[in-house]
C-alpha atoms as a PDB file:
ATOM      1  CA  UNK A   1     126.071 107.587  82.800  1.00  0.00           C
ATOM      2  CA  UNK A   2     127.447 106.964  86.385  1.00  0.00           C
ATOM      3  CA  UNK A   3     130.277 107.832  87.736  1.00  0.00           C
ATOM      4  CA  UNK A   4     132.789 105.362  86.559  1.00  0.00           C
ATOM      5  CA  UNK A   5     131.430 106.236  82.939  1.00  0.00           C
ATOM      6  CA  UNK A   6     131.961 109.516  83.403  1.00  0.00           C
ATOM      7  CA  UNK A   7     135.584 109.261  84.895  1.00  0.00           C
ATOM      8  CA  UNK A   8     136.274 107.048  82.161  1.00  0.00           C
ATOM      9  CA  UNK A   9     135.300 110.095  80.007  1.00  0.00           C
ATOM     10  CA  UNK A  10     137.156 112.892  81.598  1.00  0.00           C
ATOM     11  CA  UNK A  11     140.429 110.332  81.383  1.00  0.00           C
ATOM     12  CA  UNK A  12     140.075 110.183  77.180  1.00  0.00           C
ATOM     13  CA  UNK A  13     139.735 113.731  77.513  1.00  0.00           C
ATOM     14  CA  UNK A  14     142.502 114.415  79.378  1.00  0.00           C
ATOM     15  CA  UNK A  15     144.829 112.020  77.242  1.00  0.00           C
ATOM     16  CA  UNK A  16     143.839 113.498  74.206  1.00  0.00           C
ATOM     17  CA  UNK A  17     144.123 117.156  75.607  1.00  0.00           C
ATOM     18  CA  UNK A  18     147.871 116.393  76.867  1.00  0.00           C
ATOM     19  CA  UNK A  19     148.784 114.390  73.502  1.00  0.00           C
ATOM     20  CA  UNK A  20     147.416 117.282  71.880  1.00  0.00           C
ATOM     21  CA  UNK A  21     149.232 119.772  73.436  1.00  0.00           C
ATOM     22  CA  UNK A  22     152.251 117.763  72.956  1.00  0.00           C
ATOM     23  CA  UNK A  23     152.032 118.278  69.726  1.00  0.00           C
ATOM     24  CA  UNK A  24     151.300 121.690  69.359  1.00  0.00           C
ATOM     25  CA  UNK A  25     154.589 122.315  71.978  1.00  0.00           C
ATOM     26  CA  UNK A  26     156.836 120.002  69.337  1.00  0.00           C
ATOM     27  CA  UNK A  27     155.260 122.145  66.282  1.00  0.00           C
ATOM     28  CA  UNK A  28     156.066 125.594  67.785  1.00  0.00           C
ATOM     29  CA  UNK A  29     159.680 124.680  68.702  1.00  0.00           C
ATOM     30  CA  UNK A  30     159.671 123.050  64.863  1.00  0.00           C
ATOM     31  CA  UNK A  31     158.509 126.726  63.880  1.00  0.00           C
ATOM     32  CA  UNK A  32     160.717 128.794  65.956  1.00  0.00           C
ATOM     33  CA  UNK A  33     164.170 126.483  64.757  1.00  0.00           C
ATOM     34  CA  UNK A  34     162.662 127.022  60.864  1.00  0.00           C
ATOM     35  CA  UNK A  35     162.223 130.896  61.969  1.00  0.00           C
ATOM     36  CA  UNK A  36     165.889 131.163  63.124  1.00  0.00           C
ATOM     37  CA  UNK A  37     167.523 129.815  60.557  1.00  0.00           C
ATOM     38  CA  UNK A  38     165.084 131.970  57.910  1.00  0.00           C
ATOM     39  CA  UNK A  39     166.606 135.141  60.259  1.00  0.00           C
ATOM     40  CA  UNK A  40     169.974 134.293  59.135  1.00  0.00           C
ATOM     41  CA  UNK A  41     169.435 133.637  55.393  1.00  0.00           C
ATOM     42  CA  UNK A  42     169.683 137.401  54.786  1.00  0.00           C
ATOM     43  CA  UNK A  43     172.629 138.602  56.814  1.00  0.00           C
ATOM     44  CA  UNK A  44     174.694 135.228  54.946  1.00  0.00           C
ATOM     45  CA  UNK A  45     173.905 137.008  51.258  1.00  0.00           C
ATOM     46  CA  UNK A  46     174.404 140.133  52.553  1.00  0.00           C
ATOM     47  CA  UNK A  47     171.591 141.378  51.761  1.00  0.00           C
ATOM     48  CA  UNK A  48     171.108 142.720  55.354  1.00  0.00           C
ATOM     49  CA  UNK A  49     170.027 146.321  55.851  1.00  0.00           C
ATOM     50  CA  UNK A  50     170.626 147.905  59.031  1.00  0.00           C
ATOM     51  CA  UNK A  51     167.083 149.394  60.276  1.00  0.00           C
ATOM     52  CA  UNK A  52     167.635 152.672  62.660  1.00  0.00           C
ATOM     53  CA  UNK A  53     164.939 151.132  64.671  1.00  0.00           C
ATOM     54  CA  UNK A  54     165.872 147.542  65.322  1.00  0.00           C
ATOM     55  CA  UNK A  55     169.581 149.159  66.244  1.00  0.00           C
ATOM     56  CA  UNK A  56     168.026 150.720  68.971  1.00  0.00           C
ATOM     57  CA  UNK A  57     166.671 147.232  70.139  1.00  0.00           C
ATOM     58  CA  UNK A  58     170.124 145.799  69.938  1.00  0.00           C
ATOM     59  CA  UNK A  59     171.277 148.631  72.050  1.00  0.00           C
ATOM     60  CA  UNK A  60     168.361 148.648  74.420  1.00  0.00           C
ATOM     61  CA  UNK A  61     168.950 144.840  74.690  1.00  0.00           C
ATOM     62  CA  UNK A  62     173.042 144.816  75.100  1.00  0.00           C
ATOM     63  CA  UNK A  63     172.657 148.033  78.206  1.00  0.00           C
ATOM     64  CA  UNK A  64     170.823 144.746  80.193  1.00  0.00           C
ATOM     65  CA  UNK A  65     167.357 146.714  79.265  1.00  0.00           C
ATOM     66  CA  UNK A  66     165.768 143.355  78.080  1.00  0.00           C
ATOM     67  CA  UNK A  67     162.483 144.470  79.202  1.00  0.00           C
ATOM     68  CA  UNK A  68     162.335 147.999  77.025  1.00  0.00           C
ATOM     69  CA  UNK A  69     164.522 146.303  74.311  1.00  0.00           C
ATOM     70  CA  UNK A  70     161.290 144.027  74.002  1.00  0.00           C
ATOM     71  CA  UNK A  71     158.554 146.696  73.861  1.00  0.00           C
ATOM     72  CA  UNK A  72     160.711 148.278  71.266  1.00  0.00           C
ATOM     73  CA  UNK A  73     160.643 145.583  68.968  1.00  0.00           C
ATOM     74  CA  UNK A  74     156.726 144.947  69.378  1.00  0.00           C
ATOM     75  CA  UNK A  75     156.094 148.443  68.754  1.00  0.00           C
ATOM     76  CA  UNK A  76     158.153 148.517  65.366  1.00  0.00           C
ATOM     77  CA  UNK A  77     157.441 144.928  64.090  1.00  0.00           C
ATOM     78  CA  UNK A  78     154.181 144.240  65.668  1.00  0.00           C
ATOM     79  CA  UNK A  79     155.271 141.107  66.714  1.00  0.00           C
ATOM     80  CA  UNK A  80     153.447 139.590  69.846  1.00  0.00           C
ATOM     81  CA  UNK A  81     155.334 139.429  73.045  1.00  0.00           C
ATOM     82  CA  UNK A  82     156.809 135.700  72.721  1.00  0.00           C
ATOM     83  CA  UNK A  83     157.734 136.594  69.585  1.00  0.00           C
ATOM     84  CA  UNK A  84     159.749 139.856  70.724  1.00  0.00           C
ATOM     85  CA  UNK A  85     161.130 138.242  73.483  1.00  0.00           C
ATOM     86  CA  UNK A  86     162.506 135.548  71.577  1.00  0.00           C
ATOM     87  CA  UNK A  87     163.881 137.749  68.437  1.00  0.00           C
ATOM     88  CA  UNK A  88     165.586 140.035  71.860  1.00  0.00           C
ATOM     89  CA  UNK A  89     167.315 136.987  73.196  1.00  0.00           C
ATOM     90  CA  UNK A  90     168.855 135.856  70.130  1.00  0.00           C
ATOM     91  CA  UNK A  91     170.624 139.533  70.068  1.00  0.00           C
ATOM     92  CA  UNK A  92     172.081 139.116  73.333  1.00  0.00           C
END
């Protein structure tokens, strides 16, 4: 293979690596809008239960101490940090 075969190559790779990715990026924001609006299903039947725990991330999160707010959460839901972050922004 010579050299124009193989940039040839690395091009298809790269175009399907970026429409990949694409797609993946359009999927996760698909997942994160379903995830919101699953958040609030609960709180609109009331069926809502304050946990002591989770309070304390609101609080953390409403003094401006985003950062602690978000280890907080990880540490009681075991959520990953994108996850916490995002779930501490929407309670700001």
């Amino acid at each position: 293979m010579g050299t124009l075969g193989f940039f040839v190559l690395a091009m298809i790779v790269f175009a399907c690596y970026a429409g990949l990715e694409g797609r993946l990026s359009r999927n996760d924001r698909r997942i994160a809008r379903v995830e919101k609006k699953l958040d609030r299903i609960p709180d609109h039947l009331g069926l809502a239960e304050p946990d002591p725990e989770l309070e304390q991330v609101v609080a953390l999160a409403r003094e401006g101490r985003k950062i602690q707010a978000i280890k907080v959460y990880r540490e009681v839901t075991g959520a990953g940090l994108k996850e916490a972050k995002d779930a501490v922004d929407r309670l700001v």
